[in-house]
C-alpha atoms as a PDB file:
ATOM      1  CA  UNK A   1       0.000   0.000   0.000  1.00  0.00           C
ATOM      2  CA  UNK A   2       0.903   4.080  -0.767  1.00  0.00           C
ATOM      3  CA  UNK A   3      -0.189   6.686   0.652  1.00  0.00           C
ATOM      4  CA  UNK A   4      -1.115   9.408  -1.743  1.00  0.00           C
ATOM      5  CA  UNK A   5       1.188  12.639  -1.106  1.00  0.00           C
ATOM      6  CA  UNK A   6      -1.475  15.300  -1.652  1.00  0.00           C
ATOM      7  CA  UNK A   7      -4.392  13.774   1.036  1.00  0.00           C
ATOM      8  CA  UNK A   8      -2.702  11.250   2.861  1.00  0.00           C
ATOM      9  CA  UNK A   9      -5.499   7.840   1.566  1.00  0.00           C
ATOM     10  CA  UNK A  10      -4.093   4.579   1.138  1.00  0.00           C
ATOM     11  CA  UNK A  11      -3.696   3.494  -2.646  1.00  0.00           C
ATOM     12  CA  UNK A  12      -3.688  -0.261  -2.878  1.00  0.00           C
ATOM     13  CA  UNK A  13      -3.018  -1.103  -6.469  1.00  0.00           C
ATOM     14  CA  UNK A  14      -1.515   1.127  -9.288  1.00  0.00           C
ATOM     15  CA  UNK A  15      -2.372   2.146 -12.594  1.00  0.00           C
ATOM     16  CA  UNK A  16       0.356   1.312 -14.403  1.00  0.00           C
ATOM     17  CA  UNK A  17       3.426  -0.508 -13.778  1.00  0.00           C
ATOM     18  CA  UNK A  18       7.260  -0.926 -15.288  1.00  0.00           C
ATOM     19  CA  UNK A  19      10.183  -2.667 -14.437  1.00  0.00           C
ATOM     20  CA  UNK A  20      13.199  -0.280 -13.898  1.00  0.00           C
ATOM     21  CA  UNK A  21      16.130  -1.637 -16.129  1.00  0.00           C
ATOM     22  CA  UNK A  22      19.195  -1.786 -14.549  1.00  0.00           C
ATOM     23  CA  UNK A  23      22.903  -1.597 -15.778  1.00  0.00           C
ATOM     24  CA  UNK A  24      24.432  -4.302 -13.492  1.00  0.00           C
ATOM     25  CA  UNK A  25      23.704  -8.111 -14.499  1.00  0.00           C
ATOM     26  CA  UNK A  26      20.920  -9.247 -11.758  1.00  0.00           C
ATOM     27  CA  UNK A  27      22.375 -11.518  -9.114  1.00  0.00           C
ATOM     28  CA  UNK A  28      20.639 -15.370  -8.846  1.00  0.00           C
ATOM     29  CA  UNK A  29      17.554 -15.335  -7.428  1.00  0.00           C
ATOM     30  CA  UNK A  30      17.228 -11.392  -7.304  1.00  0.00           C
ATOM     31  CA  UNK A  31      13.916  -9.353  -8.957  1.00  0.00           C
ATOM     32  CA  UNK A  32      13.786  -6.708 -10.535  1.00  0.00           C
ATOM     33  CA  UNK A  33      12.474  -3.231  -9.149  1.00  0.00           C
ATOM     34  CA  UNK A  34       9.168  -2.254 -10.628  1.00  0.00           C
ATOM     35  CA  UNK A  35       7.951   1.405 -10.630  1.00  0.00           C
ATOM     36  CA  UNK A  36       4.092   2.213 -10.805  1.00  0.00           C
ATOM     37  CA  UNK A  37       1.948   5.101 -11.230  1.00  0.00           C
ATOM     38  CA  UNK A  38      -1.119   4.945  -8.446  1.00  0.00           C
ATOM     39  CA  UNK A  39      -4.520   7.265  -8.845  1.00  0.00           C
ATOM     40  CA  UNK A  40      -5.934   8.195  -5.391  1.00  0.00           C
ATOM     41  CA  UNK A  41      -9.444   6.942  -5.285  1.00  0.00           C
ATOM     42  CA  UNK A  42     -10.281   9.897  -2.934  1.00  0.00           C
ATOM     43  CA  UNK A  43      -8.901  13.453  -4.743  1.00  0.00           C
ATOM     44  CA  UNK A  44      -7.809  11.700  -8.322  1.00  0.00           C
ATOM     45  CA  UNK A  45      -3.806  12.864  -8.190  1.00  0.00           C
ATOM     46  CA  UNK A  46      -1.598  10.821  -9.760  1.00  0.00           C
ATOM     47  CA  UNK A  47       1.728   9.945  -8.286  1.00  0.00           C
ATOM     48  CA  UNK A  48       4.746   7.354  -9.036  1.00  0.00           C
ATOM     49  CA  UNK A  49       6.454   5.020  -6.444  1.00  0.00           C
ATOM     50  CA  UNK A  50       7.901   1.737  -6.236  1.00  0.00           C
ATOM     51  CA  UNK A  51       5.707  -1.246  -6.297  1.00  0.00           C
ATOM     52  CA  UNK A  52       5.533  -3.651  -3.379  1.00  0.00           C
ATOM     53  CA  UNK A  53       5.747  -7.120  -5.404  1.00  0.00           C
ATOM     54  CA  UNK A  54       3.197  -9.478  -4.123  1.00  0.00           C
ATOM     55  CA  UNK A  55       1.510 -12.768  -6.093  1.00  0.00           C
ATOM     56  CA  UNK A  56      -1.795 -13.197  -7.024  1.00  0.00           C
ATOM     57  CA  UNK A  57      -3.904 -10.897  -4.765  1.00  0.00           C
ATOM     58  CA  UNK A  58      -1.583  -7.793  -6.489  1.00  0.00           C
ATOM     59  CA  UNK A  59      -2.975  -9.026 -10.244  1.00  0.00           C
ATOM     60  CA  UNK A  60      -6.810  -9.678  -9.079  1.00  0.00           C
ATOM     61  CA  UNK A  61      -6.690  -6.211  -7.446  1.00  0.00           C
ATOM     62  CA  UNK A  62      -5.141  -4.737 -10.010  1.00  0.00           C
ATOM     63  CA  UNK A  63      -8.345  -5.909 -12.337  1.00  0.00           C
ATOM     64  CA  UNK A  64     -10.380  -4.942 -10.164  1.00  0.00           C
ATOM     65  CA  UNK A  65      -9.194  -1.673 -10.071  1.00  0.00           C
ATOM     66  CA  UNK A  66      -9.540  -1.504 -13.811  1.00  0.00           C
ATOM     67  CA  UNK A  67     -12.914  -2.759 -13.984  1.00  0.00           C
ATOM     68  CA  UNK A  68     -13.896  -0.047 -11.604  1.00  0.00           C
ATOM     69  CA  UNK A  69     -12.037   2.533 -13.919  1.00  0.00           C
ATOM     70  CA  UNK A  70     -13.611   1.550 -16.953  1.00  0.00           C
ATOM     71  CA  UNK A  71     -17.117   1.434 -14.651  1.00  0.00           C
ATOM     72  CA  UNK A  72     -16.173   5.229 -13.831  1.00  0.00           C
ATOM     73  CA  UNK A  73     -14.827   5.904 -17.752  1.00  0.00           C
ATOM     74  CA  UNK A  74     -18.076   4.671 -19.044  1.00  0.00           C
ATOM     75  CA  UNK A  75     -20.444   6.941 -16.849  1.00  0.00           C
ATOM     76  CA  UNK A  76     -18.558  10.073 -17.744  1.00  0.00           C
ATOM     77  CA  UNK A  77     -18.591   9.229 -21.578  1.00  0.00           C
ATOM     78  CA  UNK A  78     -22.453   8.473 -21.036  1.00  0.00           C
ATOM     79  CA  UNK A  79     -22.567  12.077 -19.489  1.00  0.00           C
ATOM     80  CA  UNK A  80     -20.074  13.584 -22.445  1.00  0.00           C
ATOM     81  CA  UNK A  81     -22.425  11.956 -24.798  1.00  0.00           C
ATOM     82  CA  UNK A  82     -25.491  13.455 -23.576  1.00  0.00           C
ATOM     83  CA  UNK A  83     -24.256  16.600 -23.569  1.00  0.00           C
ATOM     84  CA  UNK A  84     -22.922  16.286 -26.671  1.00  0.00           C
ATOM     85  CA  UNK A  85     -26.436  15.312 -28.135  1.00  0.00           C
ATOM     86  CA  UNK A  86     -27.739  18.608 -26.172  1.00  0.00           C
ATOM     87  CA  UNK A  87     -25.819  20.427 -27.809  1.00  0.00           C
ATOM     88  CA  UNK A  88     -26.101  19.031 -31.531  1.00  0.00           C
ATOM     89  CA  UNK A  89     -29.661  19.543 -31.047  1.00  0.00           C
ATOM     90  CA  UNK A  90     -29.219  23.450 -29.763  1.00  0.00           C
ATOM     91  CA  UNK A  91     -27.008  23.827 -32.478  1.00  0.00           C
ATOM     92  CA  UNK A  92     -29.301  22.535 -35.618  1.00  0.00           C
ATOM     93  CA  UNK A  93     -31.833  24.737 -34.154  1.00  0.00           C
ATOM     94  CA  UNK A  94     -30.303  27.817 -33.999  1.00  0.00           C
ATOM     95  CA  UNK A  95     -28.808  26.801 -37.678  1.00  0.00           C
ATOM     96  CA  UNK A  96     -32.144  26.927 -38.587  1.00  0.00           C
ATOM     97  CA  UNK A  97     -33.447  29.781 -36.819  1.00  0.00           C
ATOM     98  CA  UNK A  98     -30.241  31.298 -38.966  1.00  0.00           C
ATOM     99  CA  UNK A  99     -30.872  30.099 -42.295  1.00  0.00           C
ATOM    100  CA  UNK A 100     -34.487  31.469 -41.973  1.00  0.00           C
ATOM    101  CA  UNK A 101     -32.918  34.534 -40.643  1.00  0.00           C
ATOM    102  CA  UNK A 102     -30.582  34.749 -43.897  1.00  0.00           C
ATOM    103  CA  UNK A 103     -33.323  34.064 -46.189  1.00  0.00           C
ATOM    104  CA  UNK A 104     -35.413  37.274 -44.463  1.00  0.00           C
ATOM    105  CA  UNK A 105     -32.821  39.429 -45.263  1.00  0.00           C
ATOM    106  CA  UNK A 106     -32.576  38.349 -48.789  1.00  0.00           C
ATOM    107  CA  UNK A 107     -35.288  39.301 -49.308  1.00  0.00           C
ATOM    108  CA  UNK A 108     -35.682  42.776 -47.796  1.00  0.00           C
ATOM    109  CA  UNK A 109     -32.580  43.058 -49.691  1.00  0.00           C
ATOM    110  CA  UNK A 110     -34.116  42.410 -52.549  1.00  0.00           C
ATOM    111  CA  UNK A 111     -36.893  44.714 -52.275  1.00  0.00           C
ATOM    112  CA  UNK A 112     -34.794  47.509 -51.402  1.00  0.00           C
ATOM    113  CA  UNK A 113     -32.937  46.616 -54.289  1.00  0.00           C
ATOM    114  CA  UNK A 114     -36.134  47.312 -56.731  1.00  0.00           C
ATOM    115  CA  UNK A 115     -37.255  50.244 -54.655  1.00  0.00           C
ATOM    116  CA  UNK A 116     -33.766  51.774 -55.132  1.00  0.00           C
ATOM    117  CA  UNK A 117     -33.574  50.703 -58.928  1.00  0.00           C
ATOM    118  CA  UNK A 118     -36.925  52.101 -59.406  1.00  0.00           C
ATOM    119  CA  UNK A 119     -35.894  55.231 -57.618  1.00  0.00           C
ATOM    120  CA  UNK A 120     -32.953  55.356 -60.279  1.00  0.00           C
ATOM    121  CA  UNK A 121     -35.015  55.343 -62.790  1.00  0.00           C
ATOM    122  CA  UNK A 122     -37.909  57.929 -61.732  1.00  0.00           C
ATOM    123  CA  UNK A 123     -34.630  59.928 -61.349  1.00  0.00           C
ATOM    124  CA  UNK A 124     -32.874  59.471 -64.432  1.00  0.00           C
ATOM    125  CA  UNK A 125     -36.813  60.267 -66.012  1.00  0.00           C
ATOM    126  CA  UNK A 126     -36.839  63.361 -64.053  1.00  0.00           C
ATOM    127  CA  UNK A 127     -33.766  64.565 -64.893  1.00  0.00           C
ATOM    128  CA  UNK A 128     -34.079  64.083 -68.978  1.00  0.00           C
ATOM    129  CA  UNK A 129     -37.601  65.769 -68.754  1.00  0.00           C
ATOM    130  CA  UNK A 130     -35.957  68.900 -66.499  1.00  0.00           C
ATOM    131  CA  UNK A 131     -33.016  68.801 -69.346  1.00  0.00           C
ATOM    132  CA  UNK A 132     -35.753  68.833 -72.218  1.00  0.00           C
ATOM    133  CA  UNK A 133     -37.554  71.744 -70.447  1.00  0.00           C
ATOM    134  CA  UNK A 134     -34.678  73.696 -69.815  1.00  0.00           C
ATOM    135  CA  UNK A 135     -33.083  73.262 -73.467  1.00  0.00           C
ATOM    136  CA  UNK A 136     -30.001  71.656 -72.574  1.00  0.00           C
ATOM    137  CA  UNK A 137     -28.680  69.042 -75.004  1.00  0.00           C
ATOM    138  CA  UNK A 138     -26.897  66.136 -74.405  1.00  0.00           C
ATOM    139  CA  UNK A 139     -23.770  67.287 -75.560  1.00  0.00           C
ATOM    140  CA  UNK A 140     -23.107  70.268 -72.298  1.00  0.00           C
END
């Protein structure tokens, strides 16, 4: 067992585990150190010390611990999902809101557009008949 540096809680099993190589040829009989990385169960830091080497109980634990990782893993993907679907959904609907939106302002757009041509025109009307009344040719 570890005790985790930040909150003090026993940490039975680790995460992950290595052997650490070593540059001296191992003596008969002799194992090599192992290294692991533990996850406190109680405030989630992760930490590195050596491994206590023990048979059998170490590996079940150790699967345990995994199966209740993956247990936790899966119920905050579930949660990620859901809120992902939220907001998918959110998003199409504004999308839509926005393409009805853009297609409003087309067509005011458009309107404005013929008002403004037709404006133009009265103009360009107005201004030839003042030009015709006045006397002035095209030429000045």
């Amino acid at each position: 067992m570890v005790n985790c540096p930040k909150c003090g809680n026993n940490v039975k099993t680790p995460v992950k585990t290595w052997l650490i190589p070593s540059r001296e040829p191992s003596k008969e009989g002799e194992k090599p150190g192992q290294v692991g990385i533990y996850e406190c169960p109680n405030c989630r830091a992760r930490f590195r010390s050596a491994v206590e080497t023990e048979t059998g109980l170490g590996e079940t634990a150790n699967i345990k611990n995994v199966v209740e990782r993956v247990k936790g893993n899966k119920g905050e993907l579930m949660q990620t999902l859901t809120n992902l679907r939220e907001r998918i959904n959110t998003l199409e609907t504004e999308r839509g809101s926005l393409i009805v939106e853009i297609e409003n302002l087309r067509k005011v757009a458009a309107s404005r557009v013929d008002a403004l041509e037709s404006e133009v025109g009265m103009l360009r009307s107005e201004v030839k008949s003042l030009r015709d009344l006045l006397g002035y040719s095209e030429e000045e």
